[in-house]
PDB file of N, CA and C in Angstrom:
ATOM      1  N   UNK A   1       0.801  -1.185   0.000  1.00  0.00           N
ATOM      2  CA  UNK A   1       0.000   0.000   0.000  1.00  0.00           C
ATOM      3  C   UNK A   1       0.852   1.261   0.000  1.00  0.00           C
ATOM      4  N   UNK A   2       1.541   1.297   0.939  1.00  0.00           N
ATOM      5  CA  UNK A   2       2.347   2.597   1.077  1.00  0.00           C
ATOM      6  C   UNK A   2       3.981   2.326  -0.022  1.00  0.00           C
ATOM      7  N   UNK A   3       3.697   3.430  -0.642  1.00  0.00           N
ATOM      8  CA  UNK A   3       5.620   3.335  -1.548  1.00  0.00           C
ATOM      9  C   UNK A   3       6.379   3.872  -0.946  1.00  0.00           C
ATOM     10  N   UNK A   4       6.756   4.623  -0.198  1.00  0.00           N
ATOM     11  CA  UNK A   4       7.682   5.181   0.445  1.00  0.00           C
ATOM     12  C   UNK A   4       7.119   5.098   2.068  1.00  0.00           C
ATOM     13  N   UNK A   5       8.059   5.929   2.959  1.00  0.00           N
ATOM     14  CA  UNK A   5       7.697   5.947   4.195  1.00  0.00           C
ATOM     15  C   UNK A   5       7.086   6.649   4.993  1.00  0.00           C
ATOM     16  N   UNK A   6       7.217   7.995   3.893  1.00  0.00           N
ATOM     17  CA  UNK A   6       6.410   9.186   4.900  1.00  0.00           C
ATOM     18  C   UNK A   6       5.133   9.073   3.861  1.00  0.00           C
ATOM     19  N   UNK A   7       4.584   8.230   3.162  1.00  0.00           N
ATOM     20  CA  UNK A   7       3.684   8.447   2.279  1.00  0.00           C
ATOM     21  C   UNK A   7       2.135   7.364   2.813  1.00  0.00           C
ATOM     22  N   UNK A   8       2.784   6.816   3.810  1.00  0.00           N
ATOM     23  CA  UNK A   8       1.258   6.158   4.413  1.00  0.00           C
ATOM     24  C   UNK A   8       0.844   7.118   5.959  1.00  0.00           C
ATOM     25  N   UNK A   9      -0.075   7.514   5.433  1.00  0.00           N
ATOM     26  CA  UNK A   9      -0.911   7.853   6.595  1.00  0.00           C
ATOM     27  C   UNK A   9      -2.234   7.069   6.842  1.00  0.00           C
ATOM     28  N   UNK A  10      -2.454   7.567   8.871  1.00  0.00           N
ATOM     29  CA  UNK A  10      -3.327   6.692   9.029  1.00  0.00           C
ATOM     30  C   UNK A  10      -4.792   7.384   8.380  1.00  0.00           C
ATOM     31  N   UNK A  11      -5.982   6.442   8.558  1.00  0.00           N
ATOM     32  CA  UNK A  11      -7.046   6.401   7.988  1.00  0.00           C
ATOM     33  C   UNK A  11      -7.827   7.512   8.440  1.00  0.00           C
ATOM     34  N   UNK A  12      -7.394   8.360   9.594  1.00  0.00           N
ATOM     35  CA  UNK A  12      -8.206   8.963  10.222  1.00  0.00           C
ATOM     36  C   UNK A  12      -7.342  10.665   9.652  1.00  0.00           C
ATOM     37  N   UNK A  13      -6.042  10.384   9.328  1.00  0.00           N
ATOM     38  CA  UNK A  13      -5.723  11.405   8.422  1.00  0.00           C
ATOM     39  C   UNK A  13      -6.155  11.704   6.914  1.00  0.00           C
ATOM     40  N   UNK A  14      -6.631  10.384   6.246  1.00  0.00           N
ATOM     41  CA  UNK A  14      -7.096  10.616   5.129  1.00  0.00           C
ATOM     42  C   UNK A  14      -8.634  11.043   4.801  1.00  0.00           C
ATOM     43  N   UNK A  15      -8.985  10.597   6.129  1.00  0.00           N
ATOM     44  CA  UNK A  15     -10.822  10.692   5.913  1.00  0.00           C
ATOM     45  C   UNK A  15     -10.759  12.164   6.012  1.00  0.00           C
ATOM     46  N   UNK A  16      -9.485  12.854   6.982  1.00  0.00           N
ATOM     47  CA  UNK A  16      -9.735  14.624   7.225  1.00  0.00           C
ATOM     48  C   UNK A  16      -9.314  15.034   6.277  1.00  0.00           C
ATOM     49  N   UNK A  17      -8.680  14.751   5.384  1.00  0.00           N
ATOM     50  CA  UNK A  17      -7.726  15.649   4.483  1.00  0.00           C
ATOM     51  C   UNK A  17      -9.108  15.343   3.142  1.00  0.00           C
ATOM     52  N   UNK A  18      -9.729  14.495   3.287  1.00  0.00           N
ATOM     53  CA  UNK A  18     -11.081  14.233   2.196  1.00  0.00           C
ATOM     54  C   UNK A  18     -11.887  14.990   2.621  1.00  0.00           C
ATOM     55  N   UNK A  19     -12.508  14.879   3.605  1.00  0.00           N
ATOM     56  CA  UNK A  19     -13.153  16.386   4.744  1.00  0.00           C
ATOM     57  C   UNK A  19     -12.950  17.794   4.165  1.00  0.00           C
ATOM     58  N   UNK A  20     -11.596  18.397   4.409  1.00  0.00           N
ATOM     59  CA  UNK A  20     -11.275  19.376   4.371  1.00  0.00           C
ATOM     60  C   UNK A  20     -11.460  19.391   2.729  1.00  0.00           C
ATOM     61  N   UNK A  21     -10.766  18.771   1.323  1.00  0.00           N
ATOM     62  CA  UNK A  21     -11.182  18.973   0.289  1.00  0.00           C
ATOM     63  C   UNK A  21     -13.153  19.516  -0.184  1.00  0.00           C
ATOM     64  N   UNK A  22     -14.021  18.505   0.801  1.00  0.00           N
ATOM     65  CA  UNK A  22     -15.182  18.687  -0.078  1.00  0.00           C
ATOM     66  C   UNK A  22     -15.392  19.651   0.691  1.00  0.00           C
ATOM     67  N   UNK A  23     -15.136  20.317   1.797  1.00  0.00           N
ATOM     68  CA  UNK A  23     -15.631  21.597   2.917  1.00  0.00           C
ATOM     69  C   UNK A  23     -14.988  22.793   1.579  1.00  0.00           C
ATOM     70  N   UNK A  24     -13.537  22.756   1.064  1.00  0.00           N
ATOM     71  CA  UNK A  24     -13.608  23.721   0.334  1.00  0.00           C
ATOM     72  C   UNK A  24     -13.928  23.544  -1.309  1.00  0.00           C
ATOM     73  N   UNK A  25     -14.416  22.407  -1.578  1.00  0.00           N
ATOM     74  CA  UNK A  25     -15.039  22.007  -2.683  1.00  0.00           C
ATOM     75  C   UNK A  25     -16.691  22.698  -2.647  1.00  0.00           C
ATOM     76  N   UNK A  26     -17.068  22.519  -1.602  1.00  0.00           N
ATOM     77  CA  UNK A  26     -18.523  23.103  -1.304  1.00  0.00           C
ATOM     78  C   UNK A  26     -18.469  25.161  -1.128  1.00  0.00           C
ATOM     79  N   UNK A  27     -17.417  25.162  -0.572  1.00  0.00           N
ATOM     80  CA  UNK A  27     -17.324  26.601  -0.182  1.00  0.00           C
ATOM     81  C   UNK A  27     -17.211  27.532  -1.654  1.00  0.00           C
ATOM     82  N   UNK A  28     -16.375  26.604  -2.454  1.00  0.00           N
ATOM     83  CA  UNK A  28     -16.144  27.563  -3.985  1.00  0.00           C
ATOM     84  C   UNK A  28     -17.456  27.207  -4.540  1.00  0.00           C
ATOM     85  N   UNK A  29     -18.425  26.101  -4.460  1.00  0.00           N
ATOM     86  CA  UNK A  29     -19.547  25.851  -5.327  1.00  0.00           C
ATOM     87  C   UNK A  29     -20.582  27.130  -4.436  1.00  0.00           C
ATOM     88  N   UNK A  30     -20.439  26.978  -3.392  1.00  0.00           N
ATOM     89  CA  UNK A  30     -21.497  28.614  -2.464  1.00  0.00           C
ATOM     90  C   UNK A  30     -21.062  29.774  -3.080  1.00  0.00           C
ATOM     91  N   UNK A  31     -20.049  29.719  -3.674  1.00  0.00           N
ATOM     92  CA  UNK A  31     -19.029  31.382  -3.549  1.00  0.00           C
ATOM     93  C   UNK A  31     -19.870  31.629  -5.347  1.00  0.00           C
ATOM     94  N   UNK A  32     -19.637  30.796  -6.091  1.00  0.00           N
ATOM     95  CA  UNK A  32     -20.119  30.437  -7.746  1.00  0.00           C
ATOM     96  C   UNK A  32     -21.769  30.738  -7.376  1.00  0.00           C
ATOM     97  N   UNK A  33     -22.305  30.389  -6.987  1.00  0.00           N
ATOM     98  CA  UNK A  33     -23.788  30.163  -6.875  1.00  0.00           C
ATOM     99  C   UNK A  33     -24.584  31.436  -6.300  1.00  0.00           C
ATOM    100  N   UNK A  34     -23.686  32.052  -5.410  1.00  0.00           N
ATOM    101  CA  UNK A  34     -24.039  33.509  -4.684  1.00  0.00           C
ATOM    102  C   UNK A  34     -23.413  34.469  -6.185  1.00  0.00           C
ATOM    103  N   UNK A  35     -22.562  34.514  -7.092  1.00  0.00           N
ATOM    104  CA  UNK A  35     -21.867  34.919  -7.641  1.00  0.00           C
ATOM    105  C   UNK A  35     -23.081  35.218  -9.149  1.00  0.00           C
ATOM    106  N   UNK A  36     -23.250  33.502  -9.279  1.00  0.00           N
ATOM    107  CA  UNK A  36     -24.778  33.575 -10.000  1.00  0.00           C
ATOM    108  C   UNK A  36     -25.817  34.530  -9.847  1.00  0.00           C
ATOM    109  N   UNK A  37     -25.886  34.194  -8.722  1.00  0.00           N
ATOM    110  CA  UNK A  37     -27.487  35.068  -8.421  1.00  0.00           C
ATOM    111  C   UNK A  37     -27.469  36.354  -8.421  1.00  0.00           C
ATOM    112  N   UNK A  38     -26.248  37.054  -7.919  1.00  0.00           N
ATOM    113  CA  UNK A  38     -25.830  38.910  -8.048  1.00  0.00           C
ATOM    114  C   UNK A  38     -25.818  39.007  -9.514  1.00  0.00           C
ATOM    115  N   UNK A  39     -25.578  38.281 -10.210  1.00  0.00           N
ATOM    116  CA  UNK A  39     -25.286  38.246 -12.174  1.00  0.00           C
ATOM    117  C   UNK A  39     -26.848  38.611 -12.313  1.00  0.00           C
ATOM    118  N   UNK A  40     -27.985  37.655 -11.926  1.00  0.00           N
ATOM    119  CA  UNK A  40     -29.033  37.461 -12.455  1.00  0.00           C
ATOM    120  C   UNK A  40     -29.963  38.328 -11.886  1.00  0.00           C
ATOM    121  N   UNK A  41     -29.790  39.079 -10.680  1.00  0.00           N
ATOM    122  CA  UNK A  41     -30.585  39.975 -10.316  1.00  0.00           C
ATOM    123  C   UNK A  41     -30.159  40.931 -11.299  1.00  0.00           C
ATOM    124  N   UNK A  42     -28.711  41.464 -11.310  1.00  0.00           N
ATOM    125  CA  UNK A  42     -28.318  42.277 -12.071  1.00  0.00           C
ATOM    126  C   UNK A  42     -29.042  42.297 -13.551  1.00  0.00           C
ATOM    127  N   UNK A  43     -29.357  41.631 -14.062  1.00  0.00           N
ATOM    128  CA  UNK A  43     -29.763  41.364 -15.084  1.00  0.00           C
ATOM    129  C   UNK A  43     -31.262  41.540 -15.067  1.00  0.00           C
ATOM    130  N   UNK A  44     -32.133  40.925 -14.351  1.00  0.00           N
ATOM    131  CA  UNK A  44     -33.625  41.096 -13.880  1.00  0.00           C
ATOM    132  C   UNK A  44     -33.372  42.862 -13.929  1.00  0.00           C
ATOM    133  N   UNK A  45     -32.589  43.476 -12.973  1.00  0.00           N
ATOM    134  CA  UNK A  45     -32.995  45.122 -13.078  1.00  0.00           C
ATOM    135  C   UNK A  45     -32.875  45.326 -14.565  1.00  0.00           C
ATOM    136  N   UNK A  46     -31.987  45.274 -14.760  1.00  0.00           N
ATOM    137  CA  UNK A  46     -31.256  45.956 -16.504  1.00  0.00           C
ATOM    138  C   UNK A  46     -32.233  46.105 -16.854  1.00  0.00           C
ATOM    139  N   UNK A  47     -33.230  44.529 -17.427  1.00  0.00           N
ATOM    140  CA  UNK A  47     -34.342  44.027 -17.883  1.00  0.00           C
ATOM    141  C   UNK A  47     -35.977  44.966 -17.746  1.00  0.00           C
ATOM    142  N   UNK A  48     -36.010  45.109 -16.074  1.00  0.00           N
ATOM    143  CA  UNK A  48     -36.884  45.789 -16.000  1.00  0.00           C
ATOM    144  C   UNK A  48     -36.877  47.582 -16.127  1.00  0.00           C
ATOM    145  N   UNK A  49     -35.682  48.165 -15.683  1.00  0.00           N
ATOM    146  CA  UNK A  49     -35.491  49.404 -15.949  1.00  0.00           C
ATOM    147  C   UNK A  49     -35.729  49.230 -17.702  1.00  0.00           C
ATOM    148  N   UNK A  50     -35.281  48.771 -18.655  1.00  0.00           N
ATOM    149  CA  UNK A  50     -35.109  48.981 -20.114  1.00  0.00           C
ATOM    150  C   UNK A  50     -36.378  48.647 -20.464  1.00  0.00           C
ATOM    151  N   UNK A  51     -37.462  48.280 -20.071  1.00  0.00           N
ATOM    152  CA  UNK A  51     -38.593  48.000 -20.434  1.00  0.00           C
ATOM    153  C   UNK A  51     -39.672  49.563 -20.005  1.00  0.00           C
ATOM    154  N   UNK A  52     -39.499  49.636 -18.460  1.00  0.00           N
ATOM    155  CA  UNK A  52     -39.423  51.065 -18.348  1.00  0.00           C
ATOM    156  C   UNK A  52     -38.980  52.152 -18.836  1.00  0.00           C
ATOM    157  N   UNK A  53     -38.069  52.347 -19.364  1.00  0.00           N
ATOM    158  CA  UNK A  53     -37.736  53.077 -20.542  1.00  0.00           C
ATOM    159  C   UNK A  53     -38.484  53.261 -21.417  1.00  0.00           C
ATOM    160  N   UNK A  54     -38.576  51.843 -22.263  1.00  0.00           N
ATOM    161  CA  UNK A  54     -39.423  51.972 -23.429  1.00  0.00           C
ATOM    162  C   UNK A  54     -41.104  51.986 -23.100  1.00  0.00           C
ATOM    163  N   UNK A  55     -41.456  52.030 -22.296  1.00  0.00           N
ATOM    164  CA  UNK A  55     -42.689  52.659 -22.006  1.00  0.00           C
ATOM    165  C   UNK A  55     -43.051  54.034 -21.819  1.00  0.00           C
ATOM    166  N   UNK A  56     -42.031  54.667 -21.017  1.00  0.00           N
ATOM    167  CA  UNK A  56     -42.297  55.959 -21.052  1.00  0.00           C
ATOM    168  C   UNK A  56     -41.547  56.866 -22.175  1.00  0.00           C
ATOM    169  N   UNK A  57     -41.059  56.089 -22.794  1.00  0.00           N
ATOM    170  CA  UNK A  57     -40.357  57.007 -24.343  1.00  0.00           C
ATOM    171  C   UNK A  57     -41.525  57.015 -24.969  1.00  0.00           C
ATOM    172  N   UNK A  58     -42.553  55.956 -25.287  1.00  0.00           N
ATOM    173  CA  UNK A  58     -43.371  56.164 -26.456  1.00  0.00           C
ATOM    174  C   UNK A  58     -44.156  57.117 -25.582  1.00  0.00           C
ATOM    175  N   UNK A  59     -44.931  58.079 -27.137  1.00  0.00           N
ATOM    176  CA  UNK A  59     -46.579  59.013 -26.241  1.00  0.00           C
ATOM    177  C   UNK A  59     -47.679  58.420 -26.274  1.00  0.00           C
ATOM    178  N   UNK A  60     -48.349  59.025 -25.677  1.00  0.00           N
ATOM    179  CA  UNK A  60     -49.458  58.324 -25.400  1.00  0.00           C
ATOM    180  C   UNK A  60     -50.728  58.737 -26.490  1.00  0.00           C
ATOM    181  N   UNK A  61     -51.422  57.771 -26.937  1.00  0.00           N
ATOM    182  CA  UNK A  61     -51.841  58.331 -28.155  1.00  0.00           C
ATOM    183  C   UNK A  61     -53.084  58.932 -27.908  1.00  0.00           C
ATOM    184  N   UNK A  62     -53.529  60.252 -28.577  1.00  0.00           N
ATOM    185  CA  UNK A  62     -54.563  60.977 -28.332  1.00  0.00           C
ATOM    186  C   UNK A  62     -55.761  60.218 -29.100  1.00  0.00           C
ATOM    187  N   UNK A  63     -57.156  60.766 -28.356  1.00  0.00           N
ATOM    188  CA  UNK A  63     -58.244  60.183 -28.616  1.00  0.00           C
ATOM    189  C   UNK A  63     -58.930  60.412 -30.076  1.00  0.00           C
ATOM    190  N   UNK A  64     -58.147  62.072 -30.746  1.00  0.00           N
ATOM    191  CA  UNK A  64     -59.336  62.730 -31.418  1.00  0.00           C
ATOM    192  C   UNK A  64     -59.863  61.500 -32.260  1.00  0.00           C
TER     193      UNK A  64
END
C-alpha cells in the first residue's frame, strides 16, 4: 500500500484531508452560486429598468 515511508498515513488522516477537500469544494460551489445570483438579479434590473424606458419614451396616443 504505502511506496515510500512518509507516504502512508493513518485512515483517520485521510478521511480529514477528504473532509477538508469537499468543505472547500462546497465553499467555492457557495461562492459560484451567490456569484450567480448577483449576475441574475443584475440582469432582472437591466431588464426591468429597459422596459421602463421603453414605455415611457413612447406618447401616449390621443383620442381625437
Amino acid at each position: 500500500m504505502c511506496r515510500a515511508a512518509g507516504d502512508c498515513q493513518p485512515a483517520s488522516r485521510r478521511f480529514i484531508a477528504f473532509r477538508m477537500k469537499d468543505v472547500d469544494k462546497q465553499a467555492r460551489l457557495a461562492e459560484k452560486l451567490r456569484e450567480n445570483l448577483r449576475r441574475r438579479k443584475a440582469q432582472a434590473r437591466g431588464a426591468k429598468t429597459e422596459a421602463g424606458e421603453r414605455g415611457a419614451a413612447t406618447p401616449p396616443e390621443s383620442a381625437d
